[in-house]
C-alpha atoms as a PDB file:
ATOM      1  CA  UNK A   1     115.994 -23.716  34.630  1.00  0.00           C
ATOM      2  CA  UNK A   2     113.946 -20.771  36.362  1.00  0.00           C
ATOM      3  CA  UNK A   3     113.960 -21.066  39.806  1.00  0.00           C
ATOM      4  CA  UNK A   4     111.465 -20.198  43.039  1.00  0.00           C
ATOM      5  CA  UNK A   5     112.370 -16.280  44.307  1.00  0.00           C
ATOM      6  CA  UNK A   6     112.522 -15.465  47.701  1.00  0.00           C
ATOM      7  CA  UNK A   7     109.541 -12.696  47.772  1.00  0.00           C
ATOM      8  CA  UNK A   8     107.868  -9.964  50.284  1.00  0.00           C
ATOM      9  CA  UNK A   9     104.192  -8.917  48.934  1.00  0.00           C
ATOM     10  CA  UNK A  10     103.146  -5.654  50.655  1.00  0.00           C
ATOM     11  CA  UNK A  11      99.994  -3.346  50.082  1.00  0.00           C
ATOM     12  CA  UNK A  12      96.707  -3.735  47.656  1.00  0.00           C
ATOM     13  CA  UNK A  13      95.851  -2.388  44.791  1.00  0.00           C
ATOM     14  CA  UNK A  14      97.164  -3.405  41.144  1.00  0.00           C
ATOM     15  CA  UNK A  15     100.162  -6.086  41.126  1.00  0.00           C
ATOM     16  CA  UNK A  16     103.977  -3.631  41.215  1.00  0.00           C
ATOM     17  CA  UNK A  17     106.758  -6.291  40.664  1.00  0.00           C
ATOM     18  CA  UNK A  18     109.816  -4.652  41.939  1.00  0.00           C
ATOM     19  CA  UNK A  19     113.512  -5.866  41.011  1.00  0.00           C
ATOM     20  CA  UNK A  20     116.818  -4.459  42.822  1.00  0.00           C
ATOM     21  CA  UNK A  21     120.093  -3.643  40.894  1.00  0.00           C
ATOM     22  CA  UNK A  22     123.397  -6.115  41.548  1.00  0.00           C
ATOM     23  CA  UNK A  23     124.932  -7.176  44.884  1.00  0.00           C
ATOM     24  CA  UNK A  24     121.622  -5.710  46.341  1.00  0.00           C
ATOM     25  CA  UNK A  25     118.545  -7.491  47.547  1.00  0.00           C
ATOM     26  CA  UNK A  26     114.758  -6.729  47.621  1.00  0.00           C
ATOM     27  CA  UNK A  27     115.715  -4.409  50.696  1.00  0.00           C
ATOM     28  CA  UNK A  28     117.597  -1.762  48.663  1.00  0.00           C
ATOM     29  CA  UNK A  29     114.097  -0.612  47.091  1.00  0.00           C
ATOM     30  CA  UNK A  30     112.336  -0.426  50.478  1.00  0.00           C
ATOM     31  CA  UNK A  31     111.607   3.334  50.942  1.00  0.00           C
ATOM     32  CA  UNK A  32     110.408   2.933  47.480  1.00  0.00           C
ATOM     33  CA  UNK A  33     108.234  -0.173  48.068  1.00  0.00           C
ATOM     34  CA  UNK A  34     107.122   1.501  51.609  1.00  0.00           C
ATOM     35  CA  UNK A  35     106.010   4.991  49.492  1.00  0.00           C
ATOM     36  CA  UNK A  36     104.321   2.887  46.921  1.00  0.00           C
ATOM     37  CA  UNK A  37     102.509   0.118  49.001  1.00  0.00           C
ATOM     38  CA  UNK A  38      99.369   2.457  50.127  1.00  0.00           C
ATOM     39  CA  UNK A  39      98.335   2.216  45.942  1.00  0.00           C
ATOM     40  CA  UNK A  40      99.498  -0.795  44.650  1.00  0.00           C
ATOM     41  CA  UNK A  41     100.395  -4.493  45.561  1.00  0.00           C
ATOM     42  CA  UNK A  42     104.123  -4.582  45.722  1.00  0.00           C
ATOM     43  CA  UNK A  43     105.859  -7.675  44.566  1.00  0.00           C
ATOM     44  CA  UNK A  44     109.512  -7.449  45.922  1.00  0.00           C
ATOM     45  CA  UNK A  45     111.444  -9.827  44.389  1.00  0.00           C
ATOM     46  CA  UNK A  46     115.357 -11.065  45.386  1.00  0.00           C
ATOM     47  CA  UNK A  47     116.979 -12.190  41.784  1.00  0.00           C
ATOM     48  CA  UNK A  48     118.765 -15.518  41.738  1.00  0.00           C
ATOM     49  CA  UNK A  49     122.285 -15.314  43.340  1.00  0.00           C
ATOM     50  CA  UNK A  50     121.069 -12.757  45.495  1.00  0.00           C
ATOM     51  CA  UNK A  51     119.232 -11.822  48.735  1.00  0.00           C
ATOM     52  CA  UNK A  52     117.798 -14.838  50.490  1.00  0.00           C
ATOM     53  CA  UNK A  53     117.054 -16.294  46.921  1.00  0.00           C
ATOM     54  CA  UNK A  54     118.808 -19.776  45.754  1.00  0.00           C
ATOM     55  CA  UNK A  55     122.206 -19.920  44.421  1.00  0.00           C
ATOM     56  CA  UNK A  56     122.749 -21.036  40.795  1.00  0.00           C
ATOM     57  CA  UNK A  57     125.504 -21.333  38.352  1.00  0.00           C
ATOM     58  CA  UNK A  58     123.295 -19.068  35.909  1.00  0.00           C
ATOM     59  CA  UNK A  59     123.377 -15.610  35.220  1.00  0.00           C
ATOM     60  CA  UNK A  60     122.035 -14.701  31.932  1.00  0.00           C
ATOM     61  CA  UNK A  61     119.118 -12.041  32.010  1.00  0.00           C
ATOM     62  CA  UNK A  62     117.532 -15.190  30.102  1.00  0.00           C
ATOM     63  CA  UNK A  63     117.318 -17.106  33.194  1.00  0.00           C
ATOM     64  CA  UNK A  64     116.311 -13.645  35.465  1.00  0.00           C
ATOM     65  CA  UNK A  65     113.749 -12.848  33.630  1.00  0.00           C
ATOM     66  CA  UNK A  66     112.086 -16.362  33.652  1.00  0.00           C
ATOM     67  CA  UNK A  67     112.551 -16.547  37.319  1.00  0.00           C
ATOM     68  CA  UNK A  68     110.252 -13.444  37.346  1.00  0.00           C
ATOM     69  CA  UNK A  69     108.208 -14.963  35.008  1.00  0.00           C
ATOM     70  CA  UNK A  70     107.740 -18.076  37.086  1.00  0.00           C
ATOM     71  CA  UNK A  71     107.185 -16.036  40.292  1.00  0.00           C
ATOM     72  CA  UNK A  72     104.263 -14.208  38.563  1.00  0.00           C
ATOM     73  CA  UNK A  73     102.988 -17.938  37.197  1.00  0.00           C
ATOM     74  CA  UNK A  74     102.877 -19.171  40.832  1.00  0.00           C
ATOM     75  CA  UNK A  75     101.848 -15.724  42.712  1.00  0.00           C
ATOM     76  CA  UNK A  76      98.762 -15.762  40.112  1.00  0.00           C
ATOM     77  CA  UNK A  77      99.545 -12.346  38.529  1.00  0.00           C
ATOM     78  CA  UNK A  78      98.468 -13.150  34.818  1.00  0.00           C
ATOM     79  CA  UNK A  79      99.725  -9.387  33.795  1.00  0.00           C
ATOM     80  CA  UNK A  80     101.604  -7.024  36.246  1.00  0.00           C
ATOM     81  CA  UNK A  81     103.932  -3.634  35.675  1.00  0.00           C
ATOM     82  CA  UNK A  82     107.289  -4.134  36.915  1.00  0.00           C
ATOM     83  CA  UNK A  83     109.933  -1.495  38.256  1.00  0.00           C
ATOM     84  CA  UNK A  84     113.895  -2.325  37.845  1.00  0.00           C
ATOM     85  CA  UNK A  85     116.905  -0.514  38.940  1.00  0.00           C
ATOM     86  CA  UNK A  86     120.148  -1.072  37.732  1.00  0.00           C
ATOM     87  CA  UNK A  87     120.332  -5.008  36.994  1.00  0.00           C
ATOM     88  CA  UNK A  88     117.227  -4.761  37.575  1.00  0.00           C
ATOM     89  CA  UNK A  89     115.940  -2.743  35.411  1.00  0.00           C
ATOM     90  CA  UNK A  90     117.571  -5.071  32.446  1.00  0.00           C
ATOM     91  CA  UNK A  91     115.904  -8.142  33.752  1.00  0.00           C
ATOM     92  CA  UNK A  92     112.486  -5.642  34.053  1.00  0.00           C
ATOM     93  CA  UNK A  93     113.417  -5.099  30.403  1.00  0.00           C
ATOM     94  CA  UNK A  94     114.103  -8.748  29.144  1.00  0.00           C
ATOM     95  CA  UNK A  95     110.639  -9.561  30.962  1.00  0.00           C
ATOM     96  CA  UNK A  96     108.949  -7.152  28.957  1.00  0.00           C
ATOM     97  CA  UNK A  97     110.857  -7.597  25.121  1.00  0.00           C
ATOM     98  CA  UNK A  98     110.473 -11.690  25.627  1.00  0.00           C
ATOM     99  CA  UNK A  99     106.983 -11.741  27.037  1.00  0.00           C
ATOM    100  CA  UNK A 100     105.135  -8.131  26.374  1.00  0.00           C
ATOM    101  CA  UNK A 101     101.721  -9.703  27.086  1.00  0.00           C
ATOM    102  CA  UNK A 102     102.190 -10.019  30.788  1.00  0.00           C
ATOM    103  CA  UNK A 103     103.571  -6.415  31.348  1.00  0.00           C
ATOM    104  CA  UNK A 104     101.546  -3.915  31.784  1.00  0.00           C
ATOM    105  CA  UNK A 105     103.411  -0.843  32.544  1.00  0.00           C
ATOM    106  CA  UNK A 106     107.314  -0.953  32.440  1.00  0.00           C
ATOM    107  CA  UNK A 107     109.576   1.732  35.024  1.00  0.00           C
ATOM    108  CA  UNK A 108     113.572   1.140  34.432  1.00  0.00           C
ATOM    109  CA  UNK A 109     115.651   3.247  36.831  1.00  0.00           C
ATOM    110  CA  UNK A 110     119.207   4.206  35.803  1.00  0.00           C
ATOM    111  CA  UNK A 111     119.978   1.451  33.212  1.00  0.00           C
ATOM    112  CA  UNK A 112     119.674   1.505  29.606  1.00  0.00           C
ATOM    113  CA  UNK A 113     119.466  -1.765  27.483  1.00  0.00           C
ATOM    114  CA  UNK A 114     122.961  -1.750  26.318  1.00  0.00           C
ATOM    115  CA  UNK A 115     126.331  -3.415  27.099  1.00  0.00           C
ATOM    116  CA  UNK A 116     128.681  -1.535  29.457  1.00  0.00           C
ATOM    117  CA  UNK A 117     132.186  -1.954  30.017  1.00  0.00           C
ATOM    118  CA  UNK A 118     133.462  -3.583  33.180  1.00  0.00           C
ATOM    119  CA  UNK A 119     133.160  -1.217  36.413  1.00  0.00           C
ATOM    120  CA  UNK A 120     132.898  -3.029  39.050  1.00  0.00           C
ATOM    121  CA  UNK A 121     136.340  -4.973  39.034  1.00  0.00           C
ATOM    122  CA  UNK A 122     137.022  -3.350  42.362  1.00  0.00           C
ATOM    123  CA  UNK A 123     134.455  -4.098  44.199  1.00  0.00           C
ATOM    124  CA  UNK A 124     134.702  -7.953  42.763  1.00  0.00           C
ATOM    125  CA  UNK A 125     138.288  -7.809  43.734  1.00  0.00           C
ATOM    126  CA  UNK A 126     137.644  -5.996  46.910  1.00  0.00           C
ATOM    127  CA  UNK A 127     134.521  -8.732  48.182  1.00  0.00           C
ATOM    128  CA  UNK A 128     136.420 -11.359  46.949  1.00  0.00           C
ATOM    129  CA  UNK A 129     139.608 -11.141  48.681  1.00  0.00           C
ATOM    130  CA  UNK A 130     138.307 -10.640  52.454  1.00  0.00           C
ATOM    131  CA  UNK A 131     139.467 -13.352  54.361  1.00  0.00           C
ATOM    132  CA  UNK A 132     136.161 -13.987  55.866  1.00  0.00           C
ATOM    133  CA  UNK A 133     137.704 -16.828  58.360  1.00  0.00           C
ATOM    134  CA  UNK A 134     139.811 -13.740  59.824  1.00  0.00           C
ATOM    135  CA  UNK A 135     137.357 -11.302  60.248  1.00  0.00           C
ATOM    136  CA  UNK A 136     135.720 -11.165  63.631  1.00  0.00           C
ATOM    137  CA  UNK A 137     133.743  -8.553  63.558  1.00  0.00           C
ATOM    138  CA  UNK A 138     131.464  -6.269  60.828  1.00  0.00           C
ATOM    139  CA  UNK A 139     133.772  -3.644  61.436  1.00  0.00           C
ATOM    140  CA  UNK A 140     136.739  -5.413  60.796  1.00  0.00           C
ATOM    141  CA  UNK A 141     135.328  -6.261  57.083  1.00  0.00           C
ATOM    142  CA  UNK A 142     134.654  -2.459  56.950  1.00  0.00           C
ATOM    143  CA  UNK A 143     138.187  -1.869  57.639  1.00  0.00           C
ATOM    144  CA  UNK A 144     139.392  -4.415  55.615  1.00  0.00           C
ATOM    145  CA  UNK A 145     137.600  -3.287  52.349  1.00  0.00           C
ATOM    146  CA  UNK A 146     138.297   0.584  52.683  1.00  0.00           C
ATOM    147  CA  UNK A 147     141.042   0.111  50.327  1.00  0.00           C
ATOM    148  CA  UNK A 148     139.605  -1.368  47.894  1.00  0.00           C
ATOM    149  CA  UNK A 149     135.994   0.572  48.231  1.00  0.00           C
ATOM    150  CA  UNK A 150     136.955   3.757  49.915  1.00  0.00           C
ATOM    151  CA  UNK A 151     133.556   5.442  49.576  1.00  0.00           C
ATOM    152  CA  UNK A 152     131.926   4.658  53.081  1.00  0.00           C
ATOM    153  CA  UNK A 153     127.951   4.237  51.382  1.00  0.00           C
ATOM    154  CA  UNK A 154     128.924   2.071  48.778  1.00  0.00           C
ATOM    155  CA  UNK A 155     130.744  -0.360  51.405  1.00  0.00           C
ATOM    156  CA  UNK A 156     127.610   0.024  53.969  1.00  0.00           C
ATOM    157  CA  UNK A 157     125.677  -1.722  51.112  1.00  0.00           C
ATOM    158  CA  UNK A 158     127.721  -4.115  50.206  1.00  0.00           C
ATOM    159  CA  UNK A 159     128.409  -5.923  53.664  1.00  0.00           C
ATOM    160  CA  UNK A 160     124.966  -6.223  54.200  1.00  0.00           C
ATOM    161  CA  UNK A 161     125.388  -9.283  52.412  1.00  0.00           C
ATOM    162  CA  UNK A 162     128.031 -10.275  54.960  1.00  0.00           C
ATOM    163  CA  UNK A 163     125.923 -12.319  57.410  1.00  0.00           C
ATOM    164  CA  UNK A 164     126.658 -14.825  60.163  1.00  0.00           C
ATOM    165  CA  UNK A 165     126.955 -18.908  59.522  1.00  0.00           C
ATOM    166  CA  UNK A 166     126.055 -21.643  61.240  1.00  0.00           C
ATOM    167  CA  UNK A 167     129.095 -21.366  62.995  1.00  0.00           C
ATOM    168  CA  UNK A 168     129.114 -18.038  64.093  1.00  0.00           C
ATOM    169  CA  UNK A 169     131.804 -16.706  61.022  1.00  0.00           C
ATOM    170  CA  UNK A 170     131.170 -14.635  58.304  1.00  0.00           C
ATOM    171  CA  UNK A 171     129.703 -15.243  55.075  1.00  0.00           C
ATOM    172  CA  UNK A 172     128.094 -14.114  51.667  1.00  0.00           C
ATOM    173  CA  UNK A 173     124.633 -14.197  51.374  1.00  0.00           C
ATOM    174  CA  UNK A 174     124.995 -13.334  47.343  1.00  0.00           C
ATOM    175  CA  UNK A 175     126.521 -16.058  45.010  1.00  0.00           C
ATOM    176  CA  UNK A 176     129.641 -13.998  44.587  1.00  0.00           C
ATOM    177  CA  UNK A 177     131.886 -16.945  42.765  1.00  0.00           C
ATOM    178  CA  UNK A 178     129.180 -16.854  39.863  1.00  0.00           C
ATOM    179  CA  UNK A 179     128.456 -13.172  39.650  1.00  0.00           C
ATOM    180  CA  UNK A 180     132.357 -13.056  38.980  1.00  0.00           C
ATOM    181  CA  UNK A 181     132.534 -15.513  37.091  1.00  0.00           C
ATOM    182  CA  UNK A 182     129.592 -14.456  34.783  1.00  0.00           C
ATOM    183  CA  UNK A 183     129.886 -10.502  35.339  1.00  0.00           C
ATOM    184  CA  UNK A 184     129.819  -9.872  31.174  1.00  0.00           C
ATOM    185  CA  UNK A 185     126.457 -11.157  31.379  1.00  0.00           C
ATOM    186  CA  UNK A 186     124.983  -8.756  34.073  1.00  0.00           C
ATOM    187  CA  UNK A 187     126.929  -5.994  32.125  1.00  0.00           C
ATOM    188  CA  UNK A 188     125.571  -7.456  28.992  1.00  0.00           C
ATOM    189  CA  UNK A 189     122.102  -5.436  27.431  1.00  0.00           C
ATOM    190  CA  UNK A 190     118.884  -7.807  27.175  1.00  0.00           C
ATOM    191  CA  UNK A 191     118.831 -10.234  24.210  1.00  0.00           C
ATOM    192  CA  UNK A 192     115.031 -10.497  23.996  1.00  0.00           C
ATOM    193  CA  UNK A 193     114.450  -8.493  20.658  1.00  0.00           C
ATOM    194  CA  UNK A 194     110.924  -7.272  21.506  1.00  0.00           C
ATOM    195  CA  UNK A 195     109.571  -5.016  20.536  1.00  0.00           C
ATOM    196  CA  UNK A 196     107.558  -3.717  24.293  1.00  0.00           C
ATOM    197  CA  UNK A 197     105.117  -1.368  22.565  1.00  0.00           C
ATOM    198  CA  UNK A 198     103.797  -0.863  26.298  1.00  0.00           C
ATOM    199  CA  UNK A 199     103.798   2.474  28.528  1.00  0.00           C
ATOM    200  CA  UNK A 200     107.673   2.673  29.366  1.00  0.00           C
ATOM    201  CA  UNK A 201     109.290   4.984  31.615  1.00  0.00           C
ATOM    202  CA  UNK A 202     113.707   5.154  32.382  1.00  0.00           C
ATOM    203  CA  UNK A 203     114.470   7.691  34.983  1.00  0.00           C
ATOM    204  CA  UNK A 204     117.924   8.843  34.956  1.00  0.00           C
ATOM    205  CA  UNK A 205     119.833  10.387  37.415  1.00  0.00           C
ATOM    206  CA  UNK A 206     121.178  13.717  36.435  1.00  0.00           C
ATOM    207  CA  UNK A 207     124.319  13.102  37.424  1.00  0.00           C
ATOM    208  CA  UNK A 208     124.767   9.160  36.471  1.00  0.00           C
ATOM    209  CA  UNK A 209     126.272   8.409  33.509  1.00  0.00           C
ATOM    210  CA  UNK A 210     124.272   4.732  32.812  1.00  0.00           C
ATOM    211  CA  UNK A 211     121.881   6.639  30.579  1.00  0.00           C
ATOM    212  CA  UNK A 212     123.067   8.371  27.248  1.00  0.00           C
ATOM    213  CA  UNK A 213     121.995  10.352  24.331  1.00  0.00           C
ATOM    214  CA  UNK A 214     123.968   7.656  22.288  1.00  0.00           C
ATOM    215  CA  UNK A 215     121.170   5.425  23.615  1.00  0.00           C
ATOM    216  CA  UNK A 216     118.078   6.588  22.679  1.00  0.00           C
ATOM    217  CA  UNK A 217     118.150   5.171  19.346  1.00  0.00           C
ATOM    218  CA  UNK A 218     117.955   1.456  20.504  1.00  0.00           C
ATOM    219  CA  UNK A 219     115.652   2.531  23.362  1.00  0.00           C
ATOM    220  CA  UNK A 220     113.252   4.096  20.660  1.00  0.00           C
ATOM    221  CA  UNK A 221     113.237   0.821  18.950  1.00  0.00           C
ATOM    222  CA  UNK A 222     113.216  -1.448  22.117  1.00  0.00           C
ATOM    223  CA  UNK A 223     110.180   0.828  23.672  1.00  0.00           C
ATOM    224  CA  UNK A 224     108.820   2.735  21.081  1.00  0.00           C
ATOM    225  CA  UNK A 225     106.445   4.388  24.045  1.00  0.00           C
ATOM    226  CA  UNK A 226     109.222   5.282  26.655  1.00  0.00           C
ATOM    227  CA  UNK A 227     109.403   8.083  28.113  1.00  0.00           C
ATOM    228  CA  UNK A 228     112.527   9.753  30.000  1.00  0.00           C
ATOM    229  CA  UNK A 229     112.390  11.534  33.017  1.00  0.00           C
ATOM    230  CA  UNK A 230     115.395  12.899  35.047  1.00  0.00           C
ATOM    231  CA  UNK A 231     116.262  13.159  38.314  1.00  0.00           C
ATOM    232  CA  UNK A 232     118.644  16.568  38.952  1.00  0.00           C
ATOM    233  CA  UNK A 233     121.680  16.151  41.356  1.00  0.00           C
ATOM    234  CA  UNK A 234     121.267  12.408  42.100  1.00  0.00           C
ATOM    235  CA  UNK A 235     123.743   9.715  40.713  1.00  0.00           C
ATOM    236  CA  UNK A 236     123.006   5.665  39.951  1.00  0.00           C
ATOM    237  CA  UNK A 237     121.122   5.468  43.431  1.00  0.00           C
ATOM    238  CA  UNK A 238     118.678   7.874  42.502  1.00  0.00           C
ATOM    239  CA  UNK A 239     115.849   6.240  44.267  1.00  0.00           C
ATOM    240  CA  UNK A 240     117.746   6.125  47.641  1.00  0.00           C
ATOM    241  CA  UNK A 241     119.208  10.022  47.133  1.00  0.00           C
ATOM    242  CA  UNK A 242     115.694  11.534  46.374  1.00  0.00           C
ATOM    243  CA  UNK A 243     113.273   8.870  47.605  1.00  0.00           C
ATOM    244  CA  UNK A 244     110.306  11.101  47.191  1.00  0.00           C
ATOM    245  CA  UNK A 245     110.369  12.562  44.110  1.00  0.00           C
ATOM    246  CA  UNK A 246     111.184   9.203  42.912  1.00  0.00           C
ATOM    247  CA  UNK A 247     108.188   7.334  43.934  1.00  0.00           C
ATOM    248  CA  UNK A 248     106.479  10.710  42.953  1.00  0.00           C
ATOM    249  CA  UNK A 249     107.552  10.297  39.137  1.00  0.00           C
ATOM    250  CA  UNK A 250     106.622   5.826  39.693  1.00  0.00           C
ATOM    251  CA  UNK A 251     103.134   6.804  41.440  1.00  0.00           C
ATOM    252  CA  UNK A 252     102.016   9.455  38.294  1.00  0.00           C
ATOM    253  CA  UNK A 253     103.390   7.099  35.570  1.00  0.00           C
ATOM    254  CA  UNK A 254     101.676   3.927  36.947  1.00  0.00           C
ATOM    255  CA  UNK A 255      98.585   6.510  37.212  1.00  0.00           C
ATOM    256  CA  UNK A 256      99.321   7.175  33.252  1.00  0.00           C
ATOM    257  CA  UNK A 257      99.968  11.253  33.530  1.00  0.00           C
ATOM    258  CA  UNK A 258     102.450  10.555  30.816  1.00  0.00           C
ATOM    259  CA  UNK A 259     102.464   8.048  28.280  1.00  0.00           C
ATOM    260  CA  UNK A 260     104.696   9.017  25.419  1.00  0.00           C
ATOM    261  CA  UNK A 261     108.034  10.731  24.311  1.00  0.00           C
END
């Protein structure tokens, strides 16, 4: 069952639906949305089990892509292009395989449409054994995950789902019981088998390893018009490391510069 996505529409211009990567929210692509906003009409989406959007017991990129699919339904968008980083950039690419008639122009950041081994088990174990009824204080949870994360960036992200109740504790704003529970899906590739014959652009980051030479065989036949652009000296948050040449590479691709391999 697709389900209604908490949203933030920004800008004019040409509809830009734009999907964030896991344990993130539609915040994580806001330099990108802010450098992109004066052209286009960005659609900033939080997935299900994420953000301020509602929790399910779901997690198939299936049931992401239809929630997209129903937010473009009721935001009146008959045909938009669609940016994806990460997780989001598979769900991007399930939209586009299952239902390449309402995509116009496809941009996948950092992901390729391919099943990866687990490699996030410690930041599952790490979120799921705070003892949120002992912490007191964000700084505490900091403290109390630096173990398990010890790279200070990657923690600042994820307790910014770590929000106040109605109580005054602490809490997850992300569904984290069902994005453990159902983790080979999200590192699962998409199971629409397409093809998207559309303009399609994956940026890698230079120094990520998400995208592969091994790949471009199934990406060829997935999106026989992608195109690859890379990013030099950035890793998976490529967007956030080099913000402008990012939404540079978005801005000349949605402009069609370059089409094809």
């Amino acid at each position: 069952m697709s389900l209604d996505l908490h949203h933030r529409v920004v800008g004019e211009g040409d509809p830009l639906i734009v999907l964030h990567g896991l344990f993130g929210s539609l915040e994580n692509l806001g330099g990108i949305t802010q450098r992109l906003s004066d052209r286009w009409q960005i659609h900033a989406l939080d997935l299900r089990n994420h953000g301020r959007s509602p929790h399910t017991d779901a997690m198939g990129y299936p049931a992401m892509a239809d929630d997209v699919k129903r937010y473009m339904d009721s935001a009146g968008l008959a045909t938009a292009s669609v940016l994806g980083h990460s997780m989001g950039g598979k769900t991007a690419m399930e939209l586009a395989l299952a239902h390449p008639d309402r995509i116009d122009r496809l941009i996948v950041a950092d992901i390729a449409p391919v099943d990866y081994p687990p490699h996030h088990d410690a930041i599952i174990d790490g979120l799921s054994g705070l003892d949120l009824t002992a912490i007191a204080s964000r700084g505490a949870a900091d403290k109390a995950l630096a173990e398990a994360v010890p790279e200070a960036p990657v923690r600042q992200f994820l307790l910014k789902n770590l929000v106040r109740d109605a109580d005054g504790g602490f809490t997850w704003r992300l569904n984290l019981d069902v994005i453990e529970r159902h983790y080979d899906q999200i590192a699962a590739g998409p199971s629409a088998e397409g093809p998207f014959e559309g303009p399609t652009l994956f940026i890698k980051g230079g120094d990520s390893g998400y995208i592969q030479t091994q790949h471009q065989d199934i990406v060829a036949r997935l999106f026989p018009q992608a195109s690859l652009r890379i990013i030099p000296g950035t890793g998976h948050w490529l967007h956030a490391e080099k913000p402008d040449l990012f939404a540079n590479l978005c801005s000349r691709f949605l402009d069609g510069e370059f089409d094809a391999r």
